[in-house]
PDB file of N, CA and C in Angstrom:
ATOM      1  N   UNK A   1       3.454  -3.061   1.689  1.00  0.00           N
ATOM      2  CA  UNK A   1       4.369  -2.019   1.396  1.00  0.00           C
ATOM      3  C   UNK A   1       4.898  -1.496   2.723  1.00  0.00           C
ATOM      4  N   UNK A   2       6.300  -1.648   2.526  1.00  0.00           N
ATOM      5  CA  UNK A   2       6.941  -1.230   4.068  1.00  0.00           C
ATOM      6  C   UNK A   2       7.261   0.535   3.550  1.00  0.00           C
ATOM      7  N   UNK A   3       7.706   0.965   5.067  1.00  0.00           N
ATOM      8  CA  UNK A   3       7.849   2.556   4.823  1.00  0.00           C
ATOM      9  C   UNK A   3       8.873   2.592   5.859  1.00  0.00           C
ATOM     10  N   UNK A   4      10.061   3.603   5.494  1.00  0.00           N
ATOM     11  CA  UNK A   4      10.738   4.477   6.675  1.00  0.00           C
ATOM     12  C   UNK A   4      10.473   4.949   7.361  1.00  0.00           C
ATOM     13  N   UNK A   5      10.702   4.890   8.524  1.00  0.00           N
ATOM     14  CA  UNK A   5      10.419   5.824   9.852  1.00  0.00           C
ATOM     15  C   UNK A   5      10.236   7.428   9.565  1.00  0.00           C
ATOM     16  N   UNK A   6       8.788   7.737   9.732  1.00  0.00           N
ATOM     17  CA  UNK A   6       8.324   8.918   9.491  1.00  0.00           C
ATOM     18  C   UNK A   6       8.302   9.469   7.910  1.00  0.00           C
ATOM     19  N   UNK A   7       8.188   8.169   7.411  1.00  0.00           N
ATOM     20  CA  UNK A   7       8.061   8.245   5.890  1.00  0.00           C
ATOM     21  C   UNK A   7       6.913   7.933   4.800  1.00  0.00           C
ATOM     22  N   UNK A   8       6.533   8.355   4.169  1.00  0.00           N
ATOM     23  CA  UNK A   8       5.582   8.107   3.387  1.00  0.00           C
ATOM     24  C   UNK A   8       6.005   7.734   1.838  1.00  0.00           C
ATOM     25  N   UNK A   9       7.399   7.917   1.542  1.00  0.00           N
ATOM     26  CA  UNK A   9       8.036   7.138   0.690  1.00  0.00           C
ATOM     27  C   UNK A   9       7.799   6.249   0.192  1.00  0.00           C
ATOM     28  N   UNK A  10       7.268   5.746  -1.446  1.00  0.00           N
ATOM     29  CA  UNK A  10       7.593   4.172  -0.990  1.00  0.00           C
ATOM     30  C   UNK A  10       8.459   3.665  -2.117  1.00  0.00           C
ATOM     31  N   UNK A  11       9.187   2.757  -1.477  1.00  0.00           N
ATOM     32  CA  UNK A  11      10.908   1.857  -2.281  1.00  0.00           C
ATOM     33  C   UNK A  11      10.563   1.326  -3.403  1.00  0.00           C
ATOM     34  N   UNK A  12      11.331   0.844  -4.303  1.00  0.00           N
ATOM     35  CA  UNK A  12      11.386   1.018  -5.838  1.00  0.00           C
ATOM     36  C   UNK A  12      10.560  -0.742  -5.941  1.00  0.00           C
ATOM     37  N   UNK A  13      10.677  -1.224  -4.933  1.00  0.00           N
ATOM     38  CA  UNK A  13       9.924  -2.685  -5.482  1.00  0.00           C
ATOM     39  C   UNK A  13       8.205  -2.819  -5.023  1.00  0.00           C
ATOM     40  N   UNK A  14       8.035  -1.879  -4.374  1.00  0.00           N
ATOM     41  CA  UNK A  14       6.808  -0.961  -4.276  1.00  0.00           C
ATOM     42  C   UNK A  14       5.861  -0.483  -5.549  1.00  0.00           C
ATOM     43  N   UNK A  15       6.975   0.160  -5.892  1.00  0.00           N
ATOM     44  CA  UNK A  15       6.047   0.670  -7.687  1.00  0.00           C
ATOM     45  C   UNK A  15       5.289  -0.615  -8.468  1.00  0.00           C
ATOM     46  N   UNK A  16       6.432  -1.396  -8.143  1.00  0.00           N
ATOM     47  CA  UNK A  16       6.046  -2.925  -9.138  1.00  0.00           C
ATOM     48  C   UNK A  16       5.054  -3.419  -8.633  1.00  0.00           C
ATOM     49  N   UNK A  17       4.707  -3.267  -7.387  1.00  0.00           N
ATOM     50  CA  UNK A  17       3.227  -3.708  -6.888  1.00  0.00           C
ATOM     51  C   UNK A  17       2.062  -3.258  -7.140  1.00  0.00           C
ATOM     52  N   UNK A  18       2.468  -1.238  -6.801  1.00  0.00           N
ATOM     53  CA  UNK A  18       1.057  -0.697  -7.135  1.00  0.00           C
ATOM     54  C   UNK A  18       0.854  -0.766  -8.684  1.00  0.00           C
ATOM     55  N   UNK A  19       1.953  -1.170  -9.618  1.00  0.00           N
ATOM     56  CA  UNK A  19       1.629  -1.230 -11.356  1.00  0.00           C
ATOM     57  C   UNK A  19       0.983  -2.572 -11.228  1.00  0.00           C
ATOM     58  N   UNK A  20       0.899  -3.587 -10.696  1.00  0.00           N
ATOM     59  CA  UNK A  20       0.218  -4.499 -10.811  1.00  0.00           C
ATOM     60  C   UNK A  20      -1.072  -4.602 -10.214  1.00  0.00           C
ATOM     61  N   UNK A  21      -1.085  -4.208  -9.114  1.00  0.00           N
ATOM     62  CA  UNK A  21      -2.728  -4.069  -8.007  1.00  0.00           C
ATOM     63  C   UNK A  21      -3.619  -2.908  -9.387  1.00  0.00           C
ATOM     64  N   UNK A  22      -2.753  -1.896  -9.549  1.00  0.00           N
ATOM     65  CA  UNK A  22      -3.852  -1.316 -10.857  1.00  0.00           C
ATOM     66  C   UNK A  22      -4.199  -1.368 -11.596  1.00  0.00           C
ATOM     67  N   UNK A  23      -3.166  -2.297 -12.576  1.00  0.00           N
ATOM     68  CA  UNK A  23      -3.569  -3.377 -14.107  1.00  0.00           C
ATOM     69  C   UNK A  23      -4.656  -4.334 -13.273  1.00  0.00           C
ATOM     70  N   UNK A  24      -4.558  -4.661 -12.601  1.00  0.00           N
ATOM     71  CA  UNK A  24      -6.110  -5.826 -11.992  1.00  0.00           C
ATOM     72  C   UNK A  24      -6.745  -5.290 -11.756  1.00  0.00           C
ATOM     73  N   UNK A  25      -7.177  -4.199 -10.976  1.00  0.00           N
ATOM     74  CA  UNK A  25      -8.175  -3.625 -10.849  1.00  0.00           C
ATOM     75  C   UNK A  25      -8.941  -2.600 -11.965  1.00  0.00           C
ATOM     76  N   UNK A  26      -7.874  -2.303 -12.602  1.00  0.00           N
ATOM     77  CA  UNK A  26      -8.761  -1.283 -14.136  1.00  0.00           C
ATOM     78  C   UNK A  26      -9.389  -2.720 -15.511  1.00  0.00           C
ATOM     79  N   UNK A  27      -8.239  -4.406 -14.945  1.00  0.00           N
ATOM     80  CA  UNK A  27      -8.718  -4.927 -15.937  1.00  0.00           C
ATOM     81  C   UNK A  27     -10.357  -6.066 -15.514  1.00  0.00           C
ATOM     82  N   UNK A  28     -10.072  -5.691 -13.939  1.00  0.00           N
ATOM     83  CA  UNK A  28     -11.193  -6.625 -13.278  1.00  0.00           C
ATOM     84  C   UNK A  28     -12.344  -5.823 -12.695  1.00  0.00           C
ATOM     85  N   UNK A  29     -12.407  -4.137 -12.455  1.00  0.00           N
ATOM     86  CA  UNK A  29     -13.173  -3.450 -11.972  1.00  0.00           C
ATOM     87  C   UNK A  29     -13.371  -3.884 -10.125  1.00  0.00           C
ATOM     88  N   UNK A  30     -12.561  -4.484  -9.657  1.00  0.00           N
ATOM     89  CA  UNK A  30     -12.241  -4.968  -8.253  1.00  0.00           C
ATOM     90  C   UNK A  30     -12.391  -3.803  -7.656  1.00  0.00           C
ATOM     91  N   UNK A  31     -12.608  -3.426  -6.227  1.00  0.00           N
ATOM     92  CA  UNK A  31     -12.847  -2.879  -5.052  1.00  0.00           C
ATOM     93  C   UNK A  31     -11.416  -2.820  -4.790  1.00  0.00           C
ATOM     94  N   UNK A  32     -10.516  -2.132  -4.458  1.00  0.00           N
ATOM     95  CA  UNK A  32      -9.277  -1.991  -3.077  1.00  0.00           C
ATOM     96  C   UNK A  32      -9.028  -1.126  -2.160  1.00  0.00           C
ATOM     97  N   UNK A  33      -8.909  -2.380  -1.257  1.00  0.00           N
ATOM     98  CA  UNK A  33      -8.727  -1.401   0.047  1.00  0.00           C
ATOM     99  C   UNK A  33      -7.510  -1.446   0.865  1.00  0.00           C
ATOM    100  N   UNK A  34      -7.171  -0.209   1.158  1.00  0.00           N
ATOM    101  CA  UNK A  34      -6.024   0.139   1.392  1.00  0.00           C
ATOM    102  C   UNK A  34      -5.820   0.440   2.904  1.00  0.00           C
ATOM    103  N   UNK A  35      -5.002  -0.307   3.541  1.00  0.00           N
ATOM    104  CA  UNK A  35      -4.785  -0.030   5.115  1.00  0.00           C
ATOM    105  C   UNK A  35      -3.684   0.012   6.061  1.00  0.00           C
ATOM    106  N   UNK A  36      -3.456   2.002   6.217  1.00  0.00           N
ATOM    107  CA  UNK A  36      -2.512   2.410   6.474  1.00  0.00           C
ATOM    108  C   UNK A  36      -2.014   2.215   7.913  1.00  0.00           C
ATOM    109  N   UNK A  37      -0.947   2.025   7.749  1.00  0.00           N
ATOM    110  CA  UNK A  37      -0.627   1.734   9.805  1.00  0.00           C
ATOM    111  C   UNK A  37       0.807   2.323   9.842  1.00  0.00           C
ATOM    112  N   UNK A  38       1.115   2.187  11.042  1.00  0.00           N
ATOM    113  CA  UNK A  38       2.171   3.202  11.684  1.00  0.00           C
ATOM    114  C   UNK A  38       2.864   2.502  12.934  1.00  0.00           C
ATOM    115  N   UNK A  39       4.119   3.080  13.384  1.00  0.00           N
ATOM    116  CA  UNK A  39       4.953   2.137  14.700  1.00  0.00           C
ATOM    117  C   UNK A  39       4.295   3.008  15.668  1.00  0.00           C
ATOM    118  N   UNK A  40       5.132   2.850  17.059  1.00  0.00           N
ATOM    119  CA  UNK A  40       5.215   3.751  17.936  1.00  0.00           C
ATOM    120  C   UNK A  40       5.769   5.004  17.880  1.00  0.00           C
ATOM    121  N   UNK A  41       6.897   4.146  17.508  1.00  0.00           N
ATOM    122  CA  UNK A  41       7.658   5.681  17.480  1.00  0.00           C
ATOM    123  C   UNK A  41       7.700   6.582  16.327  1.00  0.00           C
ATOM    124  N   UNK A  42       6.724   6.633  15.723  1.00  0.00           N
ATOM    125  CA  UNK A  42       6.445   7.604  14.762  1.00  0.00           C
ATOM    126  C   UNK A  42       6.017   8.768  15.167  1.00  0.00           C
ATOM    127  N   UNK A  43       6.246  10.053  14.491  1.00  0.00           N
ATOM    128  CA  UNK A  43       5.732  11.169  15.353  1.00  0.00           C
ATOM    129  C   UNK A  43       4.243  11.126  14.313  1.00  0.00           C
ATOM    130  N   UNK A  44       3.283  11.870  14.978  1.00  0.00           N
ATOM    131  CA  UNK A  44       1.723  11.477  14.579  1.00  0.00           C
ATOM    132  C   UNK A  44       1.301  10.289  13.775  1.00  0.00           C
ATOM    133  N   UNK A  45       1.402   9.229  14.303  1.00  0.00           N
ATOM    134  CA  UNK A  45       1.049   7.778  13.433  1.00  0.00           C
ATOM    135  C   UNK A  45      -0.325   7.920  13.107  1.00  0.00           C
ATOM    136  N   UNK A  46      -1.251   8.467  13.377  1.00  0.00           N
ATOM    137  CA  UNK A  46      -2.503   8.696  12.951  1.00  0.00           C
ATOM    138  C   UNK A  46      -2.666   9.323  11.867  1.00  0.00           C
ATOM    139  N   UNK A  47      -1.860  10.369  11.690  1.00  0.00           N
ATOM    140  CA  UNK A  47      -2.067  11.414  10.344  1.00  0.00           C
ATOM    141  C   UNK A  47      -0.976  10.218   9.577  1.00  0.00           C
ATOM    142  N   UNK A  48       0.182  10.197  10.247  1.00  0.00           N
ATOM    143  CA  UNK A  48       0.767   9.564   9.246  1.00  0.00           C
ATOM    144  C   UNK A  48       0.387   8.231   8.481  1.00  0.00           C
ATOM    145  N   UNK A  49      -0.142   7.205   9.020  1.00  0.00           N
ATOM    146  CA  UNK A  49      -0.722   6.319   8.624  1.00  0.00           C
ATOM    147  C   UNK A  49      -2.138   6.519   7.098  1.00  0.00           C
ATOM    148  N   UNK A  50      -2.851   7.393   7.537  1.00  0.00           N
ATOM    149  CA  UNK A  50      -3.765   8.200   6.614  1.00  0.00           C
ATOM    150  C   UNK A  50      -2.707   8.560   5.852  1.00  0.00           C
ATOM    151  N   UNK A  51      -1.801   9.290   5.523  1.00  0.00           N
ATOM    152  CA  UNK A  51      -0.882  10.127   4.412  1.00  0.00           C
ATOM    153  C   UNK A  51      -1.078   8.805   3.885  1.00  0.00           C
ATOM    154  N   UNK A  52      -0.278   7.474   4.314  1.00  0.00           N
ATOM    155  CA  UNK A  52       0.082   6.929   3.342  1.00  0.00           C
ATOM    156  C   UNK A  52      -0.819   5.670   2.802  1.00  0.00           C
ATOM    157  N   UNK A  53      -1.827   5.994   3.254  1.00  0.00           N
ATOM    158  CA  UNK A  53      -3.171   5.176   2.617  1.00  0.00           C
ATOM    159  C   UNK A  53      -3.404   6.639   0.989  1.00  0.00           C
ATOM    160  N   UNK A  54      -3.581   7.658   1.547  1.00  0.00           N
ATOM    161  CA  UNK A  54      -3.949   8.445   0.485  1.00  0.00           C
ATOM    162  C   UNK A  54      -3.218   8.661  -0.219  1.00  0.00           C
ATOM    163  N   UNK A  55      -1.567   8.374   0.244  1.00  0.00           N
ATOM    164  CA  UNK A  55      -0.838   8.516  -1.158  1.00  0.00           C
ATOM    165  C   UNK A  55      -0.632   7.329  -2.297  1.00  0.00           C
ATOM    166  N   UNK A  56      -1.212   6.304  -2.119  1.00  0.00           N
ATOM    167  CA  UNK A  56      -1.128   5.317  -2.774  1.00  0.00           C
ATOM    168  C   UNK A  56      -2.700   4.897  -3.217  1.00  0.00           C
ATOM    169  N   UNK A  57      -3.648   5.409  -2.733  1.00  0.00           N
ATOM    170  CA  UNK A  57      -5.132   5.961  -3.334  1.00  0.00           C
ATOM    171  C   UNK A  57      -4.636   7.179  -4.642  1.00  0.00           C
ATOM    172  N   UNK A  58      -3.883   7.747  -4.297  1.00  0.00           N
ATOM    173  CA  UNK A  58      -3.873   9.424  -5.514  1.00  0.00           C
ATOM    174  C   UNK A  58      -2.493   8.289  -6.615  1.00  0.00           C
ATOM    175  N   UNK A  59      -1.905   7.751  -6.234  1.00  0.00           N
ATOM    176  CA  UNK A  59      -1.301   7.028  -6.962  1.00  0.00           C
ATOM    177  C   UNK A  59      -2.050   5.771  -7.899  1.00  0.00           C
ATOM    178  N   UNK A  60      -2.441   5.001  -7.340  1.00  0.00           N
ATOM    179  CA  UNK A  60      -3.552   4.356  -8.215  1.00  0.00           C
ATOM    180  C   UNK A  60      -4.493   5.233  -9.157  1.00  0.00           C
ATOM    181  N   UNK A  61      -4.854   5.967  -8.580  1.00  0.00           N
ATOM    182  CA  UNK A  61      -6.042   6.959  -9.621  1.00  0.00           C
ATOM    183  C   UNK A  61      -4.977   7.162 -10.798  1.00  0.00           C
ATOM    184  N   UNK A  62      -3.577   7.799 -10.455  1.00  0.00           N
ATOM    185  CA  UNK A  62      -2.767   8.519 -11.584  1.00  0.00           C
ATOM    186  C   UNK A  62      -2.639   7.088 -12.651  1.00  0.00           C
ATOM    187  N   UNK A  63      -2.863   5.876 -12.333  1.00  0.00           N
ATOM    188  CA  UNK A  63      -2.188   4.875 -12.805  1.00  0.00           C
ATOM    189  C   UNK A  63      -3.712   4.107 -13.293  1.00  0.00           C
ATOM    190  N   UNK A  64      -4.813   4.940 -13.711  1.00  0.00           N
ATOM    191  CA  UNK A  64      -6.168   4.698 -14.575  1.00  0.00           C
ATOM    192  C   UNK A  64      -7.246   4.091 -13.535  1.00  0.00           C
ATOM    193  N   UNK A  65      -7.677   3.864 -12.084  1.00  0.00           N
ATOM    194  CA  UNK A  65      -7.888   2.884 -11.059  1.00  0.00           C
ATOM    195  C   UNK A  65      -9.428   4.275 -10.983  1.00  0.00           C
ATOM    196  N   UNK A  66      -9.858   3.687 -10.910  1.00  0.00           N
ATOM    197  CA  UNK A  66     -11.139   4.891 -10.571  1.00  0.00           C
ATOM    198  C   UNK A  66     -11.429   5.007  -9.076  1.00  0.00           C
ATOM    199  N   UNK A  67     -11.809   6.127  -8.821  1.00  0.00           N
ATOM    200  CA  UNK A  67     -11.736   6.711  -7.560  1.00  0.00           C
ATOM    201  C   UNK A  67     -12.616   6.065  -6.670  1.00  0.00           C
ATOM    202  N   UNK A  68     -13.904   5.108  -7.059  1.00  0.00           N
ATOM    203  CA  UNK A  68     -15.066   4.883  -6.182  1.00  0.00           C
ATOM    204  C   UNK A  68     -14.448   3.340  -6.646  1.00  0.00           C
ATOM    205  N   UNK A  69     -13.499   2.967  -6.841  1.00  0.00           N
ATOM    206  CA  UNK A  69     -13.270   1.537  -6.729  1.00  0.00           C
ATOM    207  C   UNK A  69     -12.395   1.285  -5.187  1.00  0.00           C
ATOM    208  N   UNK A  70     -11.609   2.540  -4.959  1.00  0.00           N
ATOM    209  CA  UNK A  70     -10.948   2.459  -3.468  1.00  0.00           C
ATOM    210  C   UNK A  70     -11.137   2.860  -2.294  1.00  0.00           C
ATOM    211  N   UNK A  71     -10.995   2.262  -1.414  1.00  0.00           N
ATOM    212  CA  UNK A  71     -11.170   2.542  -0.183  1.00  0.00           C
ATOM    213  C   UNK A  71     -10.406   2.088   0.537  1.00  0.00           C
ATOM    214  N   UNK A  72     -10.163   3.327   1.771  1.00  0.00           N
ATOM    215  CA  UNK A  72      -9.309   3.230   2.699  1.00  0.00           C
ATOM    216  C   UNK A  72      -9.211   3.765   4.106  1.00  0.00           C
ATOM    217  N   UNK A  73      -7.990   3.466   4.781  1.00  0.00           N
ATOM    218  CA  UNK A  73      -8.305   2.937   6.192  1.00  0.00           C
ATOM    219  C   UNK A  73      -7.252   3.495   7.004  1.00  0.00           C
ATOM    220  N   UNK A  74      -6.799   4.018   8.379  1.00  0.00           N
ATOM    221  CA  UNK A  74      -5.857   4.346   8.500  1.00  0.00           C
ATOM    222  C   UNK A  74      -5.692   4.025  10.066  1.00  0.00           C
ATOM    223  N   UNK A  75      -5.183   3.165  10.548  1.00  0.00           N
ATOM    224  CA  UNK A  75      -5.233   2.633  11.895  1.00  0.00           C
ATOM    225  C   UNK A  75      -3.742   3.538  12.902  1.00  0.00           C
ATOM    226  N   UNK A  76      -3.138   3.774  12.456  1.00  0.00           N
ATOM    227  CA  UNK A  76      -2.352   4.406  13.426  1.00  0.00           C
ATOM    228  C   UNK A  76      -1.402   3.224  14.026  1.00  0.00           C
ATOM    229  N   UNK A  77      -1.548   3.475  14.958  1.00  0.00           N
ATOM    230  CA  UNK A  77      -0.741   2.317  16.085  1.00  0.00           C
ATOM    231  C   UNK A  77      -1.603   1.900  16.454  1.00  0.00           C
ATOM    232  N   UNK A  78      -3.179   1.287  16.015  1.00  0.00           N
ATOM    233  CA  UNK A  78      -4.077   0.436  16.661  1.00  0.00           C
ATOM    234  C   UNK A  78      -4.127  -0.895  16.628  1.00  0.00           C
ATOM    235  N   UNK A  79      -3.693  -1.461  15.158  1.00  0.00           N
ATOM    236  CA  UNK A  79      -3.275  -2.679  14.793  1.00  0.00           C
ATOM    237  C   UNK A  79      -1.990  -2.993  14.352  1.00  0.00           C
ATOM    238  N   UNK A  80      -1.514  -2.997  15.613  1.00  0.00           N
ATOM    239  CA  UNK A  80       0.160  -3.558  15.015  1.00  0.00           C
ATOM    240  C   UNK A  80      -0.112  -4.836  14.864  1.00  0.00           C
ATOM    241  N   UNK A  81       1.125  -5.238  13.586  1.00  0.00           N
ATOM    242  CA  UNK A  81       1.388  -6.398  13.113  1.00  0.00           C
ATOM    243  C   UNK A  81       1.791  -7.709  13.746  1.00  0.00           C
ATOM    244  N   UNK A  82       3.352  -6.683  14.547  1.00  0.00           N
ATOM    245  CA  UNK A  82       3.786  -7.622  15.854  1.00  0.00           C
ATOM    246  C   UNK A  82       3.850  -6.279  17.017  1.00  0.00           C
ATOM    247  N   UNK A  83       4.947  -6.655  17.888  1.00  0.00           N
ATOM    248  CA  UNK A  83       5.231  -6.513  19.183  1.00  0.00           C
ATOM    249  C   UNK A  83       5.833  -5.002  19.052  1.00  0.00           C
ATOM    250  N   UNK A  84       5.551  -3.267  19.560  1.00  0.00           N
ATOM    251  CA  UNK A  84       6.197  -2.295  19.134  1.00  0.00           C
ATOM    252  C   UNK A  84       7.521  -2.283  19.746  1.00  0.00           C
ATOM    253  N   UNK A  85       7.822  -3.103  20.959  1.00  0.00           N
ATOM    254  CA  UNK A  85       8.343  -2.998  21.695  1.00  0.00           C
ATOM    255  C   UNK A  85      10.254  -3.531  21.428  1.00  0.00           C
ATOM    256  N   UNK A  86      10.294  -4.143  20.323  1.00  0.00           N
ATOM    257  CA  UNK A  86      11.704  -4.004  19.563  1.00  0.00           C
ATOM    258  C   UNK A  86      11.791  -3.130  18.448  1.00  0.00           C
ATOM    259  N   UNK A  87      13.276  -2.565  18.129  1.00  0.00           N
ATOM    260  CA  UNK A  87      13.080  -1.585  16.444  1.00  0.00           C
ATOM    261  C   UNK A  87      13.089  -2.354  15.279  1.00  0.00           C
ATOM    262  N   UNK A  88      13.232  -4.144  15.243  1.00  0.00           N
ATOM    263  CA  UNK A  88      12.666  -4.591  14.392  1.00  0.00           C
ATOM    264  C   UNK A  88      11.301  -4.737  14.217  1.00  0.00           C
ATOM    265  N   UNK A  89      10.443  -5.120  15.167  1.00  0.00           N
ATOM    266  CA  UNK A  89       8.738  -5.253  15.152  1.00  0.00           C
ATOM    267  C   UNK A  89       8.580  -3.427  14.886  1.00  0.00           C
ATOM    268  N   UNK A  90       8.509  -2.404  15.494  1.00  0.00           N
ATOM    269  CA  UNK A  90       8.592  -1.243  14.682  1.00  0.00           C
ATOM    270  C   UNK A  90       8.754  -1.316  13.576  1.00  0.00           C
ATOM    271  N   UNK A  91       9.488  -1.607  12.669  1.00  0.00           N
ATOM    272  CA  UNK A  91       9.991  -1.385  11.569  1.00  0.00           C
ATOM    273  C   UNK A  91       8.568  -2.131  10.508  1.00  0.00           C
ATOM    274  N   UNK A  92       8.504  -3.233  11.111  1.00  0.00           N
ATOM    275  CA  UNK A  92       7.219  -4.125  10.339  1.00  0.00           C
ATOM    276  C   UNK A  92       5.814  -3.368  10.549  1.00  0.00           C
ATOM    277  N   UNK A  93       5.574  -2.955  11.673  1.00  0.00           N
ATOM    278  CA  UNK A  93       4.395  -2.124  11.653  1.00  0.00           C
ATOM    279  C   UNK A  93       4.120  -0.830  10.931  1.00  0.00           C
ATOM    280  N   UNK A  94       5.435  -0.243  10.265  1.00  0.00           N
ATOM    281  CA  UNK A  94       4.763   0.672   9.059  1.00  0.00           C
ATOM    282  C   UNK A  94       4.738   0.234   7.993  1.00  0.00           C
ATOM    283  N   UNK A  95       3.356  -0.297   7.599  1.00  0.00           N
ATOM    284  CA  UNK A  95       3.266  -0.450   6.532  1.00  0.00           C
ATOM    285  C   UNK A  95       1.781  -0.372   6.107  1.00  0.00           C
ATOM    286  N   UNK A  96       1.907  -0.617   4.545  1.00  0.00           N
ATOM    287  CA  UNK A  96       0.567  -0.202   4.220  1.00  0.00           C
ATOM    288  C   UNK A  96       0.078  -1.488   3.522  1.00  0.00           C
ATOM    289  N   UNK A  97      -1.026  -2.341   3.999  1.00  0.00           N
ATOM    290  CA  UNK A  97      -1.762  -3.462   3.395  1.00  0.00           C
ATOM    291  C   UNK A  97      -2.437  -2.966   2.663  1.00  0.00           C
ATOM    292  N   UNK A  98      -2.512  -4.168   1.606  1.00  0.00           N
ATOM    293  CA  UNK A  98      -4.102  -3.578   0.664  1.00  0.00           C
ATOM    294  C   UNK A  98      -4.615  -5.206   0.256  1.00  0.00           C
ATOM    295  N   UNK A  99      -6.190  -4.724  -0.143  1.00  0.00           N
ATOM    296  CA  UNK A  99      -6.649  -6.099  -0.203  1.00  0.00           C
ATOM    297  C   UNK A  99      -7.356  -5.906  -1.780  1.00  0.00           C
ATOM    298  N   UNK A 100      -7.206  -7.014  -2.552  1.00  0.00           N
ATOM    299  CA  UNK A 100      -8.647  -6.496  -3.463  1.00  0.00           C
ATOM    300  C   UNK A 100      -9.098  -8.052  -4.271  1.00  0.00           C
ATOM    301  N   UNK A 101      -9.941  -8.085  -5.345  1.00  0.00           N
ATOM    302  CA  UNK A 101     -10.610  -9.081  -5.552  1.00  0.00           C
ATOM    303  C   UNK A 101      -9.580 -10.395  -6.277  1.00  0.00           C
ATOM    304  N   UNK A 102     -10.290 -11.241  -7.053  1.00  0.00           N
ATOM    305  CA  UNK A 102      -9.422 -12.142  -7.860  1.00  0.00           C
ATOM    306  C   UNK A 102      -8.311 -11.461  -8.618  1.00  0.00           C
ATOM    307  N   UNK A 103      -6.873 -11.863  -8.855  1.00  0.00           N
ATOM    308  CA  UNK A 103      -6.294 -10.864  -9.638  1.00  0.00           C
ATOM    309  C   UNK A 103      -6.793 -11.699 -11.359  1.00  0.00           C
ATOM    310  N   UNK A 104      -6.435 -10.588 -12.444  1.00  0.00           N
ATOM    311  CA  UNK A 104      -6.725 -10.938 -13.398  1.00  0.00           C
ATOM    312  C   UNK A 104      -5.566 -12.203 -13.495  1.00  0.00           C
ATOM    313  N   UNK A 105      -5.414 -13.251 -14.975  1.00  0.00           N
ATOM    314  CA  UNK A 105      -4.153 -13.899 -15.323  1.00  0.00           C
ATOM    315  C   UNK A 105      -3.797 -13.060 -16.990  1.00  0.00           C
ATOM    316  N   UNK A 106      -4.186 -11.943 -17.222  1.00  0.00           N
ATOM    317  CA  UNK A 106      -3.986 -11.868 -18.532  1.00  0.00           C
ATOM    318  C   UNK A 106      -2.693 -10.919 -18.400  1.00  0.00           C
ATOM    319  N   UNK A 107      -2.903  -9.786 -19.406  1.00  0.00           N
ATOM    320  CA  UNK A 107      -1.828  -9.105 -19.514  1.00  0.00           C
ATOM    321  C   UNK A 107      -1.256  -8.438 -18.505  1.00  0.00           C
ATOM    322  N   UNK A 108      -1.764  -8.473 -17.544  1.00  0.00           N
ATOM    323  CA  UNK A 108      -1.137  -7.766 -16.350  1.00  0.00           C
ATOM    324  C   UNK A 108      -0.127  -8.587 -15.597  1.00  0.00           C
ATOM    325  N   UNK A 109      -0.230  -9.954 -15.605  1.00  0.00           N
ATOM    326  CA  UNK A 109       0.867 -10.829 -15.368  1.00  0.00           C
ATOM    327  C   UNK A 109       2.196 -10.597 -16.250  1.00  0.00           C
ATOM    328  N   UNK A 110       1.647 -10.860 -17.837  1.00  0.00           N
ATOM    329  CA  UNK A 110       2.807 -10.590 -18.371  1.00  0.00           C
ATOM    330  C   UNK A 110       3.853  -8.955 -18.287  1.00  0.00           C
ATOM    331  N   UNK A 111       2.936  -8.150 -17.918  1.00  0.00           N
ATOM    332  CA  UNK A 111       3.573  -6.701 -17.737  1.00  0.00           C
ATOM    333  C   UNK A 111       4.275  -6.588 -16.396  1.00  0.00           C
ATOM    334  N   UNK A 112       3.927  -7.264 -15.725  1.00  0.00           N
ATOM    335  CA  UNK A 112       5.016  -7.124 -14.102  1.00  0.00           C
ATOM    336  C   UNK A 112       5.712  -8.170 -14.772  1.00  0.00           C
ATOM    337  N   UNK A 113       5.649  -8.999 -14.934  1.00  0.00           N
ATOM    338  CA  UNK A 113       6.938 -10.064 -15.275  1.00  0.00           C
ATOM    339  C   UNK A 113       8.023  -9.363 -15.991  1.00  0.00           C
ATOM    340  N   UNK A 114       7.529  -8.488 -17.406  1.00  0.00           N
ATOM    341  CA  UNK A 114       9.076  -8.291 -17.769  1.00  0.00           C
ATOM    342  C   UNK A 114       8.723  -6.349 -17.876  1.00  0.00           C
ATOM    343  N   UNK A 115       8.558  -6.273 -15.987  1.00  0.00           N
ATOM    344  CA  UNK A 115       8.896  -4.691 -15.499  1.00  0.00           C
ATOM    345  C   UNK A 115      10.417  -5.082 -14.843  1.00  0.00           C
ATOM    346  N   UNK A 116      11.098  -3.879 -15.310  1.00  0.00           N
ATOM    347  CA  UNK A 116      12.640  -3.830 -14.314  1.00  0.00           C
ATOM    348  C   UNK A 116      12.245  -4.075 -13.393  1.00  0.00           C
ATOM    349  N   UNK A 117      12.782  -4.526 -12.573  1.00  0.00           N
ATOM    350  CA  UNK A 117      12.907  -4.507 -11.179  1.00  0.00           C
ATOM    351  C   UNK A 117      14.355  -3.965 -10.666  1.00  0.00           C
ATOM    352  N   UNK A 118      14.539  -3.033  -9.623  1.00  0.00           N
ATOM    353  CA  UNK A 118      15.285  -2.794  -8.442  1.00  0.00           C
ATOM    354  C   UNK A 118      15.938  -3.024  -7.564  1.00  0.00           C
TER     355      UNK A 118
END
């Protein structure tokens, strides 16, 4: 999940992800972990990076995901992706990874398949 500069926003093809990472995990009881990162030029990439691990932790919960199934992480500008040093490699380093177990193949496939998309 990418983010705007100094944003914790996240873009409409975003939703379609976290509706799917949470149909697998409420239908598989999976672990996810969520790991927030940030550019340079962000103003506080540390807090900000954390915001947006926890806003997509309080988002999963709203979306049935139980609270001791997630965990999360918030690196700041410690692990950039690539290089900070262009405003495209910036741009790639805010974002928020997440990892979690096998995905299910049942109904949660068929429910992102025919979600609108954006």
């Amino acid at each position: 999940m990418y983010y705007l500069k100094d944003s914790t926003e996240l873009q409409p093809n975003d939703l379609v992800t976290l509706q799917s990472v949470a149909c697998d995990a409420k239908a598989t009881g999976n672990r996810v972990t969520l790991e927030g990162n940030a550019s340079s030029d962000e103003k506080h990439p540390d807090q900000l990076s954390l915001r947006r691990a926890i806003d997509v932790k309080d988002r999963l919960i709203r979306h049935g995901v139980h609270s001791d199934q997630i965990a999360i992480a918030a690196y700041g500008v410690k692990r950039p992706t690539v290089s900070n040093e262009l405003p495209e490699g910036r741009a790639l380093n805010r974002v928020l990874f997440f990892s979690a177990g096998p995905v299910s193949s049942g109904e949660c496939s068929k429910m992102i398949r025919s979600f609108p998309r954006t």
